[in-house]
Every structure is written in structure tokens, then in C-alpha cells.
N, C-alpha and C. Protein backbone atom coordinates (compact mmCIF):
# COMPACT_ATOMS: atom_id res chain seq x y z
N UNK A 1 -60.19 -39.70 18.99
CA UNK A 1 -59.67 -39.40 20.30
C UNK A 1 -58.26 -39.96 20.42
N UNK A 2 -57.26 -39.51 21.23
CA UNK A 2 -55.86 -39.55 20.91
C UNK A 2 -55.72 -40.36 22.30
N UNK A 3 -55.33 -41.25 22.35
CA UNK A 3 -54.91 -42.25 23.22
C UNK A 3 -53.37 -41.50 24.12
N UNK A 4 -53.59 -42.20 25.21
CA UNK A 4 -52.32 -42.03 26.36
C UNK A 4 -51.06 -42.87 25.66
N UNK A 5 -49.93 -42.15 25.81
CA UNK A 5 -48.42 -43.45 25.51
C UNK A 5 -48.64 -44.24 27.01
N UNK A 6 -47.95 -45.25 26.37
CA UNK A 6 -48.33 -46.71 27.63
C UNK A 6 -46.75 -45.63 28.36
N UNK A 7 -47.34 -46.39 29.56
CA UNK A 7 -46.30 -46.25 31.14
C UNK A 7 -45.15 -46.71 30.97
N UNK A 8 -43.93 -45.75 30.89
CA UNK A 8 -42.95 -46.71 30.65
C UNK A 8 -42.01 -47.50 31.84
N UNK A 9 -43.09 -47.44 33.16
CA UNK A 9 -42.71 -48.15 34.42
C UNK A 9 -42.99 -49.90 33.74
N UNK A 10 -44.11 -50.10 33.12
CA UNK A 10 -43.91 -51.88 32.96
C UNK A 10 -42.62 -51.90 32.14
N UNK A 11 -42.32 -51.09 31.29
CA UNK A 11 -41.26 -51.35 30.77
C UNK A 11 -39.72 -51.40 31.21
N UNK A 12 -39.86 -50.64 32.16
CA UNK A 12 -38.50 -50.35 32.99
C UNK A 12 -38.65 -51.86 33.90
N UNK A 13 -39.45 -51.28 34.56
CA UNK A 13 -39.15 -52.87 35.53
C UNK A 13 -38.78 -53.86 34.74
N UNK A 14 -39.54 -54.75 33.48
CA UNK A 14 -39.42 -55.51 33.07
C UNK A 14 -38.15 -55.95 32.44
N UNK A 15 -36.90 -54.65 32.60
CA UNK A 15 -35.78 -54.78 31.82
C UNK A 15 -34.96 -54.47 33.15
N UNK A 16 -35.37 -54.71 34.06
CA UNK A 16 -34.38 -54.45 35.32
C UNK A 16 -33.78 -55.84 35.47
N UNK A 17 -32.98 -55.82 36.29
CA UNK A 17 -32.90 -57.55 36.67
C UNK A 17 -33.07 -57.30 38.23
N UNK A 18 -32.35 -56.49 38.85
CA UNK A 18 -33.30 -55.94 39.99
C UNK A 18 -34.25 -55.72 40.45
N UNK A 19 -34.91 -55.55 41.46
CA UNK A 19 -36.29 -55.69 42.51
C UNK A 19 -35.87 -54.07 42.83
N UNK A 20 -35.89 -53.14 42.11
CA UNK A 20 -36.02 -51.81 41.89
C UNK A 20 -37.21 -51.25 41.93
N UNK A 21 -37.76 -50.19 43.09
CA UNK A 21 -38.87 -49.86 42.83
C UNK A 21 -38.83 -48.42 42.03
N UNK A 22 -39.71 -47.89 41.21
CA UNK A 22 -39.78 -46.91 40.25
C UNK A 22 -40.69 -45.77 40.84
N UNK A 23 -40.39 -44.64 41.21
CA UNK A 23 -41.38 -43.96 41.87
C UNK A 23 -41.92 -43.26 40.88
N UNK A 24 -43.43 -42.58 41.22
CA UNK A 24 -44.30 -41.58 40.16
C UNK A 24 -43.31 -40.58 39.81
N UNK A 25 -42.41 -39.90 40.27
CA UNK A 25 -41.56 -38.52 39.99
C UNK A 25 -40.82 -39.09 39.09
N UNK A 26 -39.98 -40.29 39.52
CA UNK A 26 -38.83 -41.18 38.39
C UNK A 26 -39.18 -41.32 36.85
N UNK A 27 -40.75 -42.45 37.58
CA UNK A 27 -41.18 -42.85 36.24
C UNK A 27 -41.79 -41.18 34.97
N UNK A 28 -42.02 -40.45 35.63
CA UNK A 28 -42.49 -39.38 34.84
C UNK A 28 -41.12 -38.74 34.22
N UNK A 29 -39.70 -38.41 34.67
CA UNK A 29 -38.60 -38.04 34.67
C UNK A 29 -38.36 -38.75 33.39
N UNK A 30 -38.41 -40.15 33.75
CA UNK A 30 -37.84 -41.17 32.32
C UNK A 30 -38.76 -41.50 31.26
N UNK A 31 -40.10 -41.16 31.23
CA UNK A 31 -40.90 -40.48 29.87
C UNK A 31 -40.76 -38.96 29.44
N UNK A 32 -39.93 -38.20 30.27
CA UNK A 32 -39.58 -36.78 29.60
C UNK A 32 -38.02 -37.09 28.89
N UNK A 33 -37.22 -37.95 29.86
CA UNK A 33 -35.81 -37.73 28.94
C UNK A 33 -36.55 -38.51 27.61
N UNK A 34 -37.35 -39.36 27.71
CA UNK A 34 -36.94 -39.84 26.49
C UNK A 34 -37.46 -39.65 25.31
N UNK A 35 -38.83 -39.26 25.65
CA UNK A 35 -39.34 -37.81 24.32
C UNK A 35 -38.50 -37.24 24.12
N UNK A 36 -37.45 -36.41 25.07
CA UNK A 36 -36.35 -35.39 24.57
C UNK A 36 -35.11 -35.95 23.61
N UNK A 37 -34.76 -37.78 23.93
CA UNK A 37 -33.97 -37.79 23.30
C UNK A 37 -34.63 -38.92 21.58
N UNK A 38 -35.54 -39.10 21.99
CA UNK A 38 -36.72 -39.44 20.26
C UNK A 38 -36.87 -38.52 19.61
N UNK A 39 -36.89 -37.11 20.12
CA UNK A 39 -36.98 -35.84 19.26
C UNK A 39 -35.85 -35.16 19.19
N UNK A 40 -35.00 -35.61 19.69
CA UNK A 40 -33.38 -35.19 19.11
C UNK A 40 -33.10 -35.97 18.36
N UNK A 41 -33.76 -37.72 17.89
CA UNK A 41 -32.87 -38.38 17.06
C UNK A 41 -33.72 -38.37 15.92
N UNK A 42 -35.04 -37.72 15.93
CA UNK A 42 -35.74 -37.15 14.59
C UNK A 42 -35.40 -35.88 13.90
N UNK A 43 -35.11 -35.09 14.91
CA UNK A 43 -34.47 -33.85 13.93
C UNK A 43 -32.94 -34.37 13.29
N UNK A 44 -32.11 -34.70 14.10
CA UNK A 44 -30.95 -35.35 13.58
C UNK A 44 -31.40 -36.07 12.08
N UNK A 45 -32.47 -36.93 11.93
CA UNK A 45 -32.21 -37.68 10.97
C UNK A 45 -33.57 -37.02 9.84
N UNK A 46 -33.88 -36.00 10.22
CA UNK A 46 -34.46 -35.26 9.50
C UNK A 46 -33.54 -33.83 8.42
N UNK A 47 -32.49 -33.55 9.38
CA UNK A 47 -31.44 -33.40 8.65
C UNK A 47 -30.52 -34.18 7.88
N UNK A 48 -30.49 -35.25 7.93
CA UNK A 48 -29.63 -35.87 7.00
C UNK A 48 -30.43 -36.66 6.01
N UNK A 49 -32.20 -36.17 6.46
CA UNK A 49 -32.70 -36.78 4.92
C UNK A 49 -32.57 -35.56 4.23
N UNK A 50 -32.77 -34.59 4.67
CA UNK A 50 -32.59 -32.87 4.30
C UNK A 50 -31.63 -32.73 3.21
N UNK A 51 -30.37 -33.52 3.46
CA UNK A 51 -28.70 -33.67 2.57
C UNK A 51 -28.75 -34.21 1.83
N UNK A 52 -29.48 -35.34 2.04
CA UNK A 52 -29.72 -36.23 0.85
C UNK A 52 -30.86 -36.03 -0.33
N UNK A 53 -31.73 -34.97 -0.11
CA UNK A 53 -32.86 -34.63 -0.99
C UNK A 53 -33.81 -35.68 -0.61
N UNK A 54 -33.95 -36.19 0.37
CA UNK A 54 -35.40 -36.92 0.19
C UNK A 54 -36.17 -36.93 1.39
N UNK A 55 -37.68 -37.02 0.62
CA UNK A 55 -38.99 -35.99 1.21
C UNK A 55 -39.27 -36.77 2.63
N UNK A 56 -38.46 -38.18 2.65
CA UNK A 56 -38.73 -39.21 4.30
C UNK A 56 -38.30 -39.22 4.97
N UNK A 57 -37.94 -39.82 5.89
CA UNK A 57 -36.92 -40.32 6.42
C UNK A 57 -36.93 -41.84 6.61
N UNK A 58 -35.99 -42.19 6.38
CA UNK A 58 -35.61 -43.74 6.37
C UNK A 58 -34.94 -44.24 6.98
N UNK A 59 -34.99 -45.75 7.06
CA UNK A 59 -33.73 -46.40 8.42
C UNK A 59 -32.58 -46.04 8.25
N UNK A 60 -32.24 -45.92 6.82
CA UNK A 60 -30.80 -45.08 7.12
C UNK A 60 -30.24 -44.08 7.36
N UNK A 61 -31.87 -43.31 7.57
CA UNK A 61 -30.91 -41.78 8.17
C UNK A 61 -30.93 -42.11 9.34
N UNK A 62 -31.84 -42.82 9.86
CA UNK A 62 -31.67 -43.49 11.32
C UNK A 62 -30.16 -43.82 11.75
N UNK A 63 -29.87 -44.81 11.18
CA UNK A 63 -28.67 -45.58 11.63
C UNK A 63 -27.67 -44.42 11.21
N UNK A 64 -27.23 -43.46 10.42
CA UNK A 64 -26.55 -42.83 9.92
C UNK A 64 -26.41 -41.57 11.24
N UNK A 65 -27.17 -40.96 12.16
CA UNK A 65 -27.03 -40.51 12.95
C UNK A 65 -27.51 -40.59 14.44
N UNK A 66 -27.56 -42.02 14.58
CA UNK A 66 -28.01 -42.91 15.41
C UNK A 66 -26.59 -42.69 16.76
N UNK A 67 -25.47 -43.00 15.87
CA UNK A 67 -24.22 -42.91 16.76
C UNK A 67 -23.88 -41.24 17.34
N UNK A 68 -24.45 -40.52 16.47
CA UNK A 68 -23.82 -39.24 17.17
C UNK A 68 -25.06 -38.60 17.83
N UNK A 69 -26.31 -39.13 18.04
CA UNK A 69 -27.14 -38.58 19.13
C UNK A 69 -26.93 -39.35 20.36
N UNK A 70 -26.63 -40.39 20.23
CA UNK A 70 -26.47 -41.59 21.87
C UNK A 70 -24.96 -40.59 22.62
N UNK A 71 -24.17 -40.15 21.49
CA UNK A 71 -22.94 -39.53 22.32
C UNK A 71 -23.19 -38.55 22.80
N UNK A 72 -23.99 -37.15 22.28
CA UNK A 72 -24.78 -36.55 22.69
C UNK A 72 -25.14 -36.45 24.04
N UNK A 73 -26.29 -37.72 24.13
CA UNK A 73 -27.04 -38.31 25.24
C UNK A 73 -26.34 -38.14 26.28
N UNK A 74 -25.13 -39.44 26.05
CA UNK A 74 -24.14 -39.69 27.32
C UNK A 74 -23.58 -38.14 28.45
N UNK A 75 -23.54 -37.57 27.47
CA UNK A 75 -22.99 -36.13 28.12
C UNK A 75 -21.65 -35.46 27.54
């Protein structure tokens, strides 16, 4: 049986420094961007294991297109 991803409201709050409250619409909003942008930085680095011939992916395709999906992101 396939388990729920944890809430990423404890996590938000917990990195606020603010007394920010997180509403159900928000908190659901900021578990969709961020599937969208974990699966933009897996295809990204699924292509550049692609270049390199190898069958994984590794921290360095990570870090290797790490910088040009966050710019992406920004807008």
C-alpha cells in the first residue's frame, strides 16, 4: 500500500520565522509547485545523464543542472 507524502505545512511553518498562517488552498498550491519543480529538475538531470551515457543519475547531474532549473523557477 503506497503511503501519503507528509504535509508540507509542518514544514513550511517550521522554516518561517514568522507567525504565518498557511491555509488548505496555499498549503495544497505549495505541494503542486513543488512536484512541478522536482520533476523539472529530474528530467533536466536525466538529460544530462542521457549526454553522458550513463544508465543513473547521479549527484552530479544534479548539481550540474541544479543552477539552470532554480533560474527557470524564478521566472
Amino acid at each position: 500500500m503506497l503511503n501519503k507524502a507528509p504535509k508540507l505545512k509542518h514544514t513550511v511553518k517550521g522554516k518561517m520565522k514568522s507567525n504565518v498562517k498557511v491555509g488548505p488552498a496555499s498549503e495544497a498550491m505549495l505541494e503542486l509547485l513543488t512536484l512541478v519543480f522536482v520533476n523539472s529538475l529530474a528530467e533536466e538531470a536525466k538529460a544530462k545523464a542521457f549526454e553522458e551515457k550513463s544508465a543513473t543519475i547521479r549527484a552530479q547531474h544534479l548539481k550540474a543542472v541544479s543552477k539552470k532549473v532554480l533560474k527557470k523557477a524564478r521566472g
